[in-house]
ModelCIF file with pLDDT and N, C-alpha, C, O atoms, coordinates in Angstrom:
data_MODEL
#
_entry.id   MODEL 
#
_entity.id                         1 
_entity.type                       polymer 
_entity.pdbx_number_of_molecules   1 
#
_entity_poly.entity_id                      1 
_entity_poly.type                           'polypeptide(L)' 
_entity_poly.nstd_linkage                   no 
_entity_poly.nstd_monomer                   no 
_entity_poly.pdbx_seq_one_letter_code       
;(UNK)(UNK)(UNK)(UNK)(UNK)(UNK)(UNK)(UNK)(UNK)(UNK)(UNK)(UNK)(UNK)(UNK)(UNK)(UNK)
(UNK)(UNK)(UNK)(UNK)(UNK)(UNK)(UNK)(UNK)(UNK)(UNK)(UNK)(UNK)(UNK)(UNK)(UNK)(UNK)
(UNK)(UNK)(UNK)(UNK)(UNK)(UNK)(UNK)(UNK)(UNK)(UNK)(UNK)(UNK)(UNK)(UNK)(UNK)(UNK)
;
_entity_poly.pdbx_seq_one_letter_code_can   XXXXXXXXXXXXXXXXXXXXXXXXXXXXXXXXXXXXXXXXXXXXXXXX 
_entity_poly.pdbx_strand_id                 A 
#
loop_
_entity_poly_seq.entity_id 
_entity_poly_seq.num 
_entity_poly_seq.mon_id 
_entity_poly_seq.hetero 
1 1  UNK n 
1 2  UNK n 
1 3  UNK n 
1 4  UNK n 
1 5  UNK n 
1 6  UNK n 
1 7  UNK n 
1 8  UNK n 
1 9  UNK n 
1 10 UNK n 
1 11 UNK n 
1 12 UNK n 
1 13 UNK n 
1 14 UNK n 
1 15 UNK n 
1 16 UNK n 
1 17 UNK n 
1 18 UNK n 
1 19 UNK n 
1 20 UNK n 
1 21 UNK n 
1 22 UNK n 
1 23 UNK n 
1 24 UNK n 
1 25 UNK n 
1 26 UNK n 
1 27 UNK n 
1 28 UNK n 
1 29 UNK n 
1 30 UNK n 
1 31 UNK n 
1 32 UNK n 
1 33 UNK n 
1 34 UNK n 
1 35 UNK n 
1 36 UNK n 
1 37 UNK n 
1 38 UNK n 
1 39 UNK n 
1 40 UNK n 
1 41 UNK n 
1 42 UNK n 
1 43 UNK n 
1 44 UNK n 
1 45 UNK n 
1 46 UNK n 
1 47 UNK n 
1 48 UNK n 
#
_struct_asym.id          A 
_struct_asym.entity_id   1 
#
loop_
_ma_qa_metric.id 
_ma_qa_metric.mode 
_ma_qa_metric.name 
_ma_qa_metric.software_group_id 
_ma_qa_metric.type 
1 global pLDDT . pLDDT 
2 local  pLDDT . pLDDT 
#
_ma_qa_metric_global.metric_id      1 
_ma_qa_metric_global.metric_value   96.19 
_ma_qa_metric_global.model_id       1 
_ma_qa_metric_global.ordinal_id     1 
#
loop_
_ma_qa_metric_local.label_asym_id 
_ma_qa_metric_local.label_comp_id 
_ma_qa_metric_local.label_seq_id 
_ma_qa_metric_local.metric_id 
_ma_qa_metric_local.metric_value 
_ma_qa_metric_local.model_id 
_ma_qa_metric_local.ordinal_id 
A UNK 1  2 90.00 1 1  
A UNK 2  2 84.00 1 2  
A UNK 3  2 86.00 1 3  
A UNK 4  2 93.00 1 4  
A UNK 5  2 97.00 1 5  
A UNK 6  2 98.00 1 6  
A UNK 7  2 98.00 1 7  
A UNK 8  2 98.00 1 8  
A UNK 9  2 98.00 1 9  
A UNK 10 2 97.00 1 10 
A UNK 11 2 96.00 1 11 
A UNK 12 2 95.00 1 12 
A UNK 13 2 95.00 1 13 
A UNK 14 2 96.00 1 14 
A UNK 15 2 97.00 1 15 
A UNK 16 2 97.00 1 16 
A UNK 17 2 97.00 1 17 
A UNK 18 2 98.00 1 18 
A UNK 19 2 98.00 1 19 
A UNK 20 2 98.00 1 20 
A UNK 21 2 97.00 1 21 
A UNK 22 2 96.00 1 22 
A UNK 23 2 94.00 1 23 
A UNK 24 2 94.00 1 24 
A UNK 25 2 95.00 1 25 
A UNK 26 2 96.00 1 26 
A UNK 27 2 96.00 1 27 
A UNK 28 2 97.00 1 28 
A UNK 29 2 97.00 1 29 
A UNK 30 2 98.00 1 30 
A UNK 31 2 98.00 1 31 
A UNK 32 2 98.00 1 32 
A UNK 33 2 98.00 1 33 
A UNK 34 2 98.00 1 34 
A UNK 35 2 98.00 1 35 
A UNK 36 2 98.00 1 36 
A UNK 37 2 98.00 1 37 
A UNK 38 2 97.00 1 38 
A UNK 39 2 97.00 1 39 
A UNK 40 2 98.00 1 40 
A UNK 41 2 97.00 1 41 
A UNK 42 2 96.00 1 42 
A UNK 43 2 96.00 1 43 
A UNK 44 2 96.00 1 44 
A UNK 45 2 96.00 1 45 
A UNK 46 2 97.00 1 46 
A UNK 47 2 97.00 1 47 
A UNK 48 2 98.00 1 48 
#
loop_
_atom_site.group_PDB 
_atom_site.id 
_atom_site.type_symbol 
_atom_site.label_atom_id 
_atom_site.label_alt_id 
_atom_site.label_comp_id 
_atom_site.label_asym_id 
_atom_site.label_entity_id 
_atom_site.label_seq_id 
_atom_site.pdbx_PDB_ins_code 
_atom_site.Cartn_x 
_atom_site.Cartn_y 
_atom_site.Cartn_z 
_atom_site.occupancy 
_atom_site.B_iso_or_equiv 
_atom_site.pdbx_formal_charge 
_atom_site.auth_seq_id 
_atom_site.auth_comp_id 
_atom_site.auth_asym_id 
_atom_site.auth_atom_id 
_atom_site.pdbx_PDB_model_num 
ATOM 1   N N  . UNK A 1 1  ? 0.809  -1.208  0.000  1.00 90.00 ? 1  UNK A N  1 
ATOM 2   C CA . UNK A 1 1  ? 0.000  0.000   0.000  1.00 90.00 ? 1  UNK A CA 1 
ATOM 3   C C  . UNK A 1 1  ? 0.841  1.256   0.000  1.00 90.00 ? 1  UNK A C  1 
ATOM 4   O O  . UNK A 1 1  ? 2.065  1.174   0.097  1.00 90.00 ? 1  UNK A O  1 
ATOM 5   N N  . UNK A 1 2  ? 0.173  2.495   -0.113 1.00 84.00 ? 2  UNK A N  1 
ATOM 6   C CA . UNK A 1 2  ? 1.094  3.610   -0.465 1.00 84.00 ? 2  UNK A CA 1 
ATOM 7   C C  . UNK A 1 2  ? 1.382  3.980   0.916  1.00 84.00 ? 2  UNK A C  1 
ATOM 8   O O  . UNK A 1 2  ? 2.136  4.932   1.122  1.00 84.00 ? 2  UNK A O  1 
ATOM 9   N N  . UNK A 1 3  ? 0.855  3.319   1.903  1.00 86.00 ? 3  UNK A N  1 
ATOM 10  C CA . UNK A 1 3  ? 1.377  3.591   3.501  1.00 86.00 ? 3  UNK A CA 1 
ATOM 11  C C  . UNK A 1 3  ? 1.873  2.704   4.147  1.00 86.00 ? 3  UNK A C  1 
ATOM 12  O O  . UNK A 1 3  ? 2.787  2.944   4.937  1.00 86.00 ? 3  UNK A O  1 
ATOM 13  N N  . UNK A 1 4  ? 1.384  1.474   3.958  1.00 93.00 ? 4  UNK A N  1 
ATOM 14  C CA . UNK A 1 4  ? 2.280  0.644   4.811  1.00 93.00 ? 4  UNK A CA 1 
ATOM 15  C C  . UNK A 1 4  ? 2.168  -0.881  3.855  1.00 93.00 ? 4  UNK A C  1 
ATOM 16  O O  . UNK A 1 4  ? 1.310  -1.054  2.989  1.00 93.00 ? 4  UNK A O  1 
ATOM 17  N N  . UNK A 1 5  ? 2.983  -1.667  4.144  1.00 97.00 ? 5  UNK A N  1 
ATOM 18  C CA . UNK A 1 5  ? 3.253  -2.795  3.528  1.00 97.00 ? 5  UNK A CA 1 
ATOM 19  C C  . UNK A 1 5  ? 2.377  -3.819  4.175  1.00 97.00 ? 5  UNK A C  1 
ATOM 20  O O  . UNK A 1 5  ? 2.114  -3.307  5.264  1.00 97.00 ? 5  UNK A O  1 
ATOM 21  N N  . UNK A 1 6  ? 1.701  -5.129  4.109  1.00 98.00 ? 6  UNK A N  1 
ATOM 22  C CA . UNK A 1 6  ? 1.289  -6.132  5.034  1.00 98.00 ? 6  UNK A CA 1 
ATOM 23  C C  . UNK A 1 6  ? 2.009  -7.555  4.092  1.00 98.00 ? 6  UNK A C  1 
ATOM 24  O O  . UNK A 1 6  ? 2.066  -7.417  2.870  1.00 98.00 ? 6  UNK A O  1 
ATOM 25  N N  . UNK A 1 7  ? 2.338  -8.384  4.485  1.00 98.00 ? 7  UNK A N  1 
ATOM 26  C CA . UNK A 1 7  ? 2.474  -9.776  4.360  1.00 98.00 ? 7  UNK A CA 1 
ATOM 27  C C  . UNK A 1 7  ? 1.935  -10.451 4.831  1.00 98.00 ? 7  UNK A C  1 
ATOM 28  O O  . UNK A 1 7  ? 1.609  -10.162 5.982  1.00 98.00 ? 7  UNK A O  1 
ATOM 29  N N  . UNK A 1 8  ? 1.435  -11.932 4.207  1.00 98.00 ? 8  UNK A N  1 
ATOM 30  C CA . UNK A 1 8  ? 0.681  -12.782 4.854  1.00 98.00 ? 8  UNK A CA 1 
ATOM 31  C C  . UNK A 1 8  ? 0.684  -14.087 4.093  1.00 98.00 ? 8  UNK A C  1 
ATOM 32  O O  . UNK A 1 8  ? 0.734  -14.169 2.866  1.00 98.00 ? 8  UNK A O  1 
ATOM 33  N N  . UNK A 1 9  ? 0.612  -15.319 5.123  1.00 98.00 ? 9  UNK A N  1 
ATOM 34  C CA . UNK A 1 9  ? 0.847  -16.562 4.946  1.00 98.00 ? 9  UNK A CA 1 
ATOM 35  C C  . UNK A 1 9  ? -0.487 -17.202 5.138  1.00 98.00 ? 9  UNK A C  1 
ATOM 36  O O  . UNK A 1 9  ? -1.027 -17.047 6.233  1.00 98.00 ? 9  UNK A O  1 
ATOM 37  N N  . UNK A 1 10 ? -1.154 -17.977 4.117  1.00 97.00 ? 10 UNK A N  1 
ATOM 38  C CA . UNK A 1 10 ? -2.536 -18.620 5.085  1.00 97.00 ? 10 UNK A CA 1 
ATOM 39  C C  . UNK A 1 10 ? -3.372 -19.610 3.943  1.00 97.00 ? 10 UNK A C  1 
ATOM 40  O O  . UNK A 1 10 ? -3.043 -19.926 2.799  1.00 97.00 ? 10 UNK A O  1 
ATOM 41  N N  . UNK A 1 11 ? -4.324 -19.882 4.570  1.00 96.00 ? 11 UNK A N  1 
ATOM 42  C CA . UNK A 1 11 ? -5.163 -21.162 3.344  1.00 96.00 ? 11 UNK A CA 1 
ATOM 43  C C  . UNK A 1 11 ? -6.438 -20.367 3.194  1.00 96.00 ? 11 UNK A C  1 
ATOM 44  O O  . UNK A 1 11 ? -7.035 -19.704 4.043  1.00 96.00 ? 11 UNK A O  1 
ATOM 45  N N  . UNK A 1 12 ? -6.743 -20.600 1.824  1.00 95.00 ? 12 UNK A N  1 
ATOM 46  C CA . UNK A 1 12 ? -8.403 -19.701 1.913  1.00 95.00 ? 12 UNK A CA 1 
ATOM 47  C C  . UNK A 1 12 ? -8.463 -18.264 2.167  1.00 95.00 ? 12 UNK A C  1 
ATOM 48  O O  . UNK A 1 12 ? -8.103 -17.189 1.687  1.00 95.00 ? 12 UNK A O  1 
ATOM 49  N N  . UNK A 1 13 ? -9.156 -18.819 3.260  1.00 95.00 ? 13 UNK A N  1 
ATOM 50  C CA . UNK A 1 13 ? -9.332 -17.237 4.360  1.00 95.00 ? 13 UNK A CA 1 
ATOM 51  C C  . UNK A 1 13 ? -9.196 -16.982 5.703  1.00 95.00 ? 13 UNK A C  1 
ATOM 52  O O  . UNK A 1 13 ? -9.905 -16.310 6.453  1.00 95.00 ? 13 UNK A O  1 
ATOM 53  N N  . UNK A 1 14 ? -7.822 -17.837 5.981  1.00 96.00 ? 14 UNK A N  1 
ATOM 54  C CA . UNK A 1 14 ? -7.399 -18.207 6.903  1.00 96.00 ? 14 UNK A CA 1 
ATOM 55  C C  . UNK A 1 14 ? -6.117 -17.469 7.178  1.00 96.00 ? 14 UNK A C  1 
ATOM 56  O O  . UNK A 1 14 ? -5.353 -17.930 6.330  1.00 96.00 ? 14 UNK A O  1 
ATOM 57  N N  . UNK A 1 15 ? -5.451 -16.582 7.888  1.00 97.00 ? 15 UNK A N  1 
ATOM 58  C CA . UNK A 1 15 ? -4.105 -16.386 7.698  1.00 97.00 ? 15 UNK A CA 1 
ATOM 59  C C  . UNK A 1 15 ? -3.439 -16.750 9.232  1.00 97.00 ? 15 UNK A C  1 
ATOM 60  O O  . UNK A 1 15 ? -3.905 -16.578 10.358 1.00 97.00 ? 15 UNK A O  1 
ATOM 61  N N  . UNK A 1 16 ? -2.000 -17.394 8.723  1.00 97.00 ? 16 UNK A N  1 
ATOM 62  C CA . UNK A 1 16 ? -1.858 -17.985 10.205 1.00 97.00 ? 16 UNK A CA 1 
ATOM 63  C C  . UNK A 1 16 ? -0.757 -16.774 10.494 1.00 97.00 ? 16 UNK A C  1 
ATOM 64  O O  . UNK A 1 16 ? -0.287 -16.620 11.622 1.00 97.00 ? 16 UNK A O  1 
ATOM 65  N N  . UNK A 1 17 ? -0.416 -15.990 9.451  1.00 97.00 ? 17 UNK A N  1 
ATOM 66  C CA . UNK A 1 17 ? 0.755  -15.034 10.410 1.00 97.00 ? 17 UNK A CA 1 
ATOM 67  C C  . UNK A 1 17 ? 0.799  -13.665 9.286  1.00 97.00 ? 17 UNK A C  1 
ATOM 68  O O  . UNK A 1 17 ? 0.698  -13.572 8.063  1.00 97.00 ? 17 UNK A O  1 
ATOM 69  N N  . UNK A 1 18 ? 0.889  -13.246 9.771  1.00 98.00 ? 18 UNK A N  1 
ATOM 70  C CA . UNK A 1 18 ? 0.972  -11.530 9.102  1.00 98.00 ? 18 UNK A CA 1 
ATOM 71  C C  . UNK A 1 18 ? 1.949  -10.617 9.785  1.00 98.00 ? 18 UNK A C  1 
ATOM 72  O O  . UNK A 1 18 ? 2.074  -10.506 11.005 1.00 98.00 ? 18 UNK A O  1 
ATOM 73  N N  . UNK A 1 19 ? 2.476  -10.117 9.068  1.00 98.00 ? 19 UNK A N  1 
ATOM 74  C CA . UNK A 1 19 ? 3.626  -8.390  9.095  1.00 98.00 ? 19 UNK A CA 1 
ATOM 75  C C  . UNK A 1 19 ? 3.389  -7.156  8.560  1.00 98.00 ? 19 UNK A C  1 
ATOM 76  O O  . UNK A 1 19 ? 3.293  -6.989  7.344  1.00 98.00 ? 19 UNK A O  1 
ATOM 77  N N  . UNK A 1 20 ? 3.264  -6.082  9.539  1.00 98.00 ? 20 UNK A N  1 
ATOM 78  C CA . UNK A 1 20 ? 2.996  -4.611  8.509  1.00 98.00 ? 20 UNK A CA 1 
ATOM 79  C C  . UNK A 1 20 ? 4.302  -4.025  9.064  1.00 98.00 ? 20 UNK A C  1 
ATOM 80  O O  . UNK A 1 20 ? 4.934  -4.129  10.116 1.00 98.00 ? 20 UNK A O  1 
ATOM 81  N N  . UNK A 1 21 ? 4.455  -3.265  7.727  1.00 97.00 ? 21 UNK A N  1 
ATOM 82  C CA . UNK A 1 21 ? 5.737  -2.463  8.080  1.00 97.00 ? 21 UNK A CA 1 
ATOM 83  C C  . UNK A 1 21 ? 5.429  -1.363  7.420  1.00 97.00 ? 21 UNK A C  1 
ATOM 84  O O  . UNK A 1 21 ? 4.722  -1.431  6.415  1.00 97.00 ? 21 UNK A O  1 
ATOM 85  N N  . UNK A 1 22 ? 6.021  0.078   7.988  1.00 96.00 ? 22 UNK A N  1 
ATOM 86  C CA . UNK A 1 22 ? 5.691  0.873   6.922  1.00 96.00 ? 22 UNK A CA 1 
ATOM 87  C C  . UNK A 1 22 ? 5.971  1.114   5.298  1.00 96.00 ? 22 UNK A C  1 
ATOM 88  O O  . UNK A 1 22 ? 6.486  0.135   4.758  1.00 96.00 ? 22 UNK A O  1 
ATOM 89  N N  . UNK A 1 23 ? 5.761  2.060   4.579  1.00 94.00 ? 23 UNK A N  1 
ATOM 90  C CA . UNK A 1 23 ? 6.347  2.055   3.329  1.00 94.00 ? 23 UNK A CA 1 
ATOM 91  C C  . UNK A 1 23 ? 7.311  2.905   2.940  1.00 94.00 ? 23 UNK A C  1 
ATOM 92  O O  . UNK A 1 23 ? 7.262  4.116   2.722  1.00 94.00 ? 23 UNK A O  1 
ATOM 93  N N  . UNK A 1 24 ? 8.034  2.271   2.889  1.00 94.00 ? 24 UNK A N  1 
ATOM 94  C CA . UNK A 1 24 ? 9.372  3.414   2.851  1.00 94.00 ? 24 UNK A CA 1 
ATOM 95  C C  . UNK A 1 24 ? 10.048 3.471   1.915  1.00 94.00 ? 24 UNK A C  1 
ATOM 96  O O  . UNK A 1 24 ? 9.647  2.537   1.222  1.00 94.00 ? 24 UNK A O  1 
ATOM 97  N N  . UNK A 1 25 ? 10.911 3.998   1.350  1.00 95.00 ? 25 UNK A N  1 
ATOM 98  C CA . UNK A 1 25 ? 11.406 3.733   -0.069 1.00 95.00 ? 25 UNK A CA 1 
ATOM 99  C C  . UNK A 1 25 ? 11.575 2.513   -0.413 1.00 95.00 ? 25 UNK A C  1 
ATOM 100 O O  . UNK A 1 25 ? 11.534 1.659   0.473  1.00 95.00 ? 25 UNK A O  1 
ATOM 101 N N  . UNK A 1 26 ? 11.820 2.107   -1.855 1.00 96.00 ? 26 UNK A N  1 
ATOM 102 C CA . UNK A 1 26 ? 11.605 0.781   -2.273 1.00 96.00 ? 26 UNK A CA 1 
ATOM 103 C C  . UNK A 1 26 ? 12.694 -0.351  -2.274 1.00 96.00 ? 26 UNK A C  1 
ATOM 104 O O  . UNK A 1 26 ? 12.473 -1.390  -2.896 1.00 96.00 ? 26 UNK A O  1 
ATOM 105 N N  . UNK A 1 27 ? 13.386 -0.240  -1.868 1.00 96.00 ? 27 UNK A N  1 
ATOM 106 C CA . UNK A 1 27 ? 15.115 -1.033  -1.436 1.00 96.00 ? 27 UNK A CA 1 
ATOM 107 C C  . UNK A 1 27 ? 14.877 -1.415  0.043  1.00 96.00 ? 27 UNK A C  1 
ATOM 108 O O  . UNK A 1 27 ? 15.482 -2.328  0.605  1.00 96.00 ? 27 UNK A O  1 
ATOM 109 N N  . UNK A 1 28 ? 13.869 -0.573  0.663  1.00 97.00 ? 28 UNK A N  1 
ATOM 110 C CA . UNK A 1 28 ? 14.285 -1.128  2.315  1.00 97.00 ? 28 UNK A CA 1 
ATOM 111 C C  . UNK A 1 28 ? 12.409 -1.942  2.403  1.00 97.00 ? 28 UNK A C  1 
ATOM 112 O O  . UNK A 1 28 ? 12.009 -2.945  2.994  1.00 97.00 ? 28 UNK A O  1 
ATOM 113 N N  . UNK A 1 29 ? 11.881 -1.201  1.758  1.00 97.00 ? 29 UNK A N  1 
ATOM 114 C CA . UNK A 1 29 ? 10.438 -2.405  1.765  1.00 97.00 ? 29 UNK A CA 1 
ATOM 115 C C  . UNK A 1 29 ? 10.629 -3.193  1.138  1.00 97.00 ? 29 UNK A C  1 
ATOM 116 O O  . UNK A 1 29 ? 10.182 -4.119  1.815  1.00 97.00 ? 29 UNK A O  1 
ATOM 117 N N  . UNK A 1 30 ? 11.177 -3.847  -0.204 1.00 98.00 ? 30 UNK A N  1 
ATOM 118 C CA . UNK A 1 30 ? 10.900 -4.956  -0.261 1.00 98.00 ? 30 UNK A CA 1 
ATOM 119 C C  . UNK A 1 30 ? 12.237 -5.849  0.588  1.00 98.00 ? 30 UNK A C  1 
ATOM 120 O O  . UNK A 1 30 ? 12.263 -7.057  0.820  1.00 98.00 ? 30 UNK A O  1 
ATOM 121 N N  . UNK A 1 31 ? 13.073 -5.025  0.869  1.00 98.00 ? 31 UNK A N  1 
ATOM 122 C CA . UNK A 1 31 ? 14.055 -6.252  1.153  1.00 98.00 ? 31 UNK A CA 1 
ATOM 123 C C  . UNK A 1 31 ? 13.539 -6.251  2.708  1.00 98.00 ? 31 UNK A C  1 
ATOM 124 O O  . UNK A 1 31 ? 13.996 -7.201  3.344  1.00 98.00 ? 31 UNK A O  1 
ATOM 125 N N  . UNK A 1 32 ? 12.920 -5.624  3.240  1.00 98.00 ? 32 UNK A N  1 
ATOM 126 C CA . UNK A 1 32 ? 11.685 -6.069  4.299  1.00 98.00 ? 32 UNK A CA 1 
ATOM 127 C C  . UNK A 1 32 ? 10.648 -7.274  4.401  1.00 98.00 ? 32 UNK A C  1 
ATOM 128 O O  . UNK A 1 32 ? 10.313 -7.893  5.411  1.00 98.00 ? 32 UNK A O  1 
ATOM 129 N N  . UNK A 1 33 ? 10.153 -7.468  2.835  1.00 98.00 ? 33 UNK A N  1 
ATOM 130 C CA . UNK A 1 33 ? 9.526  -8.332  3.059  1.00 98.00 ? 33 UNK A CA 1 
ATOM 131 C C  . UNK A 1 33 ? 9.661  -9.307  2.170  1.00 98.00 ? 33 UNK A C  1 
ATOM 132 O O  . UNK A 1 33 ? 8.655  -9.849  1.711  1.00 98.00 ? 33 UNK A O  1 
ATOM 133 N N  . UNK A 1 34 ? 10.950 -9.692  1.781  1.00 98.00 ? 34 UNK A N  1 
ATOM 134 C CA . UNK A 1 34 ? 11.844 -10.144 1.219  1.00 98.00 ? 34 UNK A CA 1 
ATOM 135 C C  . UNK A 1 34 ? 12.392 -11.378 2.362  1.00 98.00 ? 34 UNK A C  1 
ATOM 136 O O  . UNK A 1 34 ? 12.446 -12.605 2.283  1.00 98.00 ? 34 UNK A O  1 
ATOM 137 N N  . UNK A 1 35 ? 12.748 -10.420 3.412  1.00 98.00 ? 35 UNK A N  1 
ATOM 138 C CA . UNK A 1 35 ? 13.116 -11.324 4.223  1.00 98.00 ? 35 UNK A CA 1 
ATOM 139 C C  . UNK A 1 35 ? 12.034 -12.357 5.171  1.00 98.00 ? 35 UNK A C  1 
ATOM 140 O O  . UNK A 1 35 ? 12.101 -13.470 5.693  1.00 98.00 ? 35 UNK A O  1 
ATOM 141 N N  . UNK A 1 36 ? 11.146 -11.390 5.052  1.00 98.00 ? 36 UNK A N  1 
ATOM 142 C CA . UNK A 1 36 ? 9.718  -12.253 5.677  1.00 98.00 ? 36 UNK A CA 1 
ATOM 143 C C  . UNK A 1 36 ? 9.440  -13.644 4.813  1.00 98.00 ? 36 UNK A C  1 
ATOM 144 O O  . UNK A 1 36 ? 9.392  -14.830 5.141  1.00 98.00 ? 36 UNK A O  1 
ATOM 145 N N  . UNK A 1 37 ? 9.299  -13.019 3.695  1.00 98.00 ? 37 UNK A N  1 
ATOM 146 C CA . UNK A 1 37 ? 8.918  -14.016 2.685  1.00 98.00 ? 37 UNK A CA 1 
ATOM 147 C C  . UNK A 1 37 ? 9.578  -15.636 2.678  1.00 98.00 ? 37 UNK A C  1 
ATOM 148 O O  . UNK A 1 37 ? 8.988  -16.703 2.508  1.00 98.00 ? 37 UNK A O  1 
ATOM 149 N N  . UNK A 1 38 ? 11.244 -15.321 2.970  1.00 97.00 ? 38 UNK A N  1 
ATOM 150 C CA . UNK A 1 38 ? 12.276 -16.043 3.148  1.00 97.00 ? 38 UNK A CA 1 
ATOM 151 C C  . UNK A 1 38 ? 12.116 -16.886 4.253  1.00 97.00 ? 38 UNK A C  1 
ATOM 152 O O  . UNK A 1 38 ? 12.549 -18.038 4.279  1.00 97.00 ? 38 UNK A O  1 
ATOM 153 N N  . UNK A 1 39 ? 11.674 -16.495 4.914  1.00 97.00 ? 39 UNK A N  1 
ATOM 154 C CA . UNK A 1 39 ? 10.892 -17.257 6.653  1.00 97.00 ? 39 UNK A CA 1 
ATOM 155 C C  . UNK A 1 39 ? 10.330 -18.056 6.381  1.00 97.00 ? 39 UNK A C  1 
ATOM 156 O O  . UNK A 1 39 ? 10.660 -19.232 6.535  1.00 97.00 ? 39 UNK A O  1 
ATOM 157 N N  . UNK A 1 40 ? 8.956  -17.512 5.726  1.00 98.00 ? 40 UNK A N  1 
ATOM 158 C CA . UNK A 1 40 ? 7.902  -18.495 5.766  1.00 98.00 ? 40 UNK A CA 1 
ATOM 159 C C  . UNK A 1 40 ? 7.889  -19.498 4.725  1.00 98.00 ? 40 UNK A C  1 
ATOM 160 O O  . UNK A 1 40 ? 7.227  -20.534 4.775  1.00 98.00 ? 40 UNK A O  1 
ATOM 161 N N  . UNK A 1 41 ? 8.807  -19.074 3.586  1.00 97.00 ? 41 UNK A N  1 
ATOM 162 C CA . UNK A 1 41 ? 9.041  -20.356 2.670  1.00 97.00 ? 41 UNK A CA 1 
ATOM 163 C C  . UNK A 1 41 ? 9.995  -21.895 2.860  1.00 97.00 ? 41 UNK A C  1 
ATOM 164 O O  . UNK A 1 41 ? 9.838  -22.985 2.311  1.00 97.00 ? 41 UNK A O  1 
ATOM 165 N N  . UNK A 1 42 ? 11.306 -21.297 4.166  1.00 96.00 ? 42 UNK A N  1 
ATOM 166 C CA . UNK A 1 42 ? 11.612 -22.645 4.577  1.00 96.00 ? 42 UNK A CA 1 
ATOM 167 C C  . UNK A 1 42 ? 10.486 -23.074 5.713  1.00 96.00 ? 42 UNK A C  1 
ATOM 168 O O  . UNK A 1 42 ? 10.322 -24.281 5.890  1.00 96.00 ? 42 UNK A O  1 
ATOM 169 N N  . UNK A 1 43 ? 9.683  -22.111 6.511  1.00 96.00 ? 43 UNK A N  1 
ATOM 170 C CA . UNK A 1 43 ? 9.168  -22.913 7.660  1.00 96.00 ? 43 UNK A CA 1 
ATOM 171 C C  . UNK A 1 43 ? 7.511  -23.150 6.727  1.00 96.00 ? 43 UNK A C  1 
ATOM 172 O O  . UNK A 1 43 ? 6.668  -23.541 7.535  1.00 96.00 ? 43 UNK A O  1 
ATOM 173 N N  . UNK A 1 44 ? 7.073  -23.040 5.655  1.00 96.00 ? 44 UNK A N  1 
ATOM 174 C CA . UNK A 1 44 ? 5.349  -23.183 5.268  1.00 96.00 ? 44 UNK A CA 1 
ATOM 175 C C  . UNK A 1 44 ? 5.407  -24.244 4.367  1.00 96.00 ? 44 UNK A C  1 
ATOM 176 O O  . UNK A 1 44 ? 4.714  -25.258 4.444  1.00 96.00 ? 44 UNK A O  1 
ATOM 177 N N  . UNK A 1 45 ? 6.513  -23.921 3.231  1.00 96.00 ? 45 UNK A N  1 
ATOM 178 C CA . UNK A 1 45 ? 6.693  -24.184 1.877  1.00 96.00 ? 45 UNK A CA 1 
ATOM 179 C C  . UNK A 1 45 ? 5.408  -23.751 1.034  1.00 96.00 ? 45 UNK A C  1 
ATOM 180 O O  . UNK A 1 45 ? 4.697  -24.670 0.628  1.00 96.00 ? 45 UNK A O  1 
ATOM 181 N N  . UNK A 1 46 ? 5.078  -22.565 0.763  1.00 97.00 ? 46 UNK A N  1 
ATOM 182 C CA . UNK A 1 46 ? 3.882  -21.760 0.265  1.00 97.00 ? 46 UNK A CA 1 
ATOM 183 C C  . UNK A 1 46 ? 4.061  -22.416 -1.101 1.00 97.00 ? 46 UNK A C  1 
ATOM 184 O O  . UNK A 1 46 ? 5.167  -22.692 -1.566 1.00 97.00 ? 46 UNK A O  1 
ATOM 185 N N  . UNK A 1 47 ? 2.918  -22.643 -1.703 1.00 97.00 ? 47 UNK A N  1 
ATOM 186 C CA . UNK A 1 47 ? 2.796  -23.008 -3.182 1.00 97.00 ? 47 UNK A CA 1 
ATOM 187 C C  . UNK A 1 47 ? 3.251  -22.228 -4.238 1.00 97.00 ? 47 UNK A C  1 
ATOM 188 O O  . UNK A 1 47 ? 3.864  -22.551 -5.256 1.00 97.00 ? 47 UNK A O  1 
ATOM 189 N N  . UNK A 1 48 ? 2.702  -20.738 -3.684 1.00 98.00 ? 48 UNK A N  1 
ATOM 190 C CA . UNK A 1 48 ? 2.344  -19.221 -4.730 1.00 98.00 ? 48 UNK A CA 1 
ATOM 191 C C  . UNK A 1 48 ? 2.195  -18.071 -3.990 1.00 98.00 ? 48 UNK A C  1 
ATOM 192 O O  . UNK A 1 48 ? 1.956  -17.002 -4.552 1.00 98.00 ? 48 UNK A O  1 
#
């Protein structure tokens, strides 16, 4: 979003974990949620 970022891991309409961070220039948000992303793919193994 043009204010803050959210991430989220979940089935359906289910989410089992979420992150907001603000939005800040574009080098430090995504490598923000870059690193989130990186989390939940060794601990979920997300499909997509």
């Amino acid at each position: 979003g043009g204010t803050k970022a959210i991430a989220v891991i979940g089935r359906g309409s289910t989410i089992f974990e979420s992150i907001s961070i603000p939005t800040a220039g574009p080098a430090e948000t995504l490598a923000a949620l870059a690193s989130q992303l990186d989390v939940w793919a060794r601990r979920w193994q997300p499909q997509a």
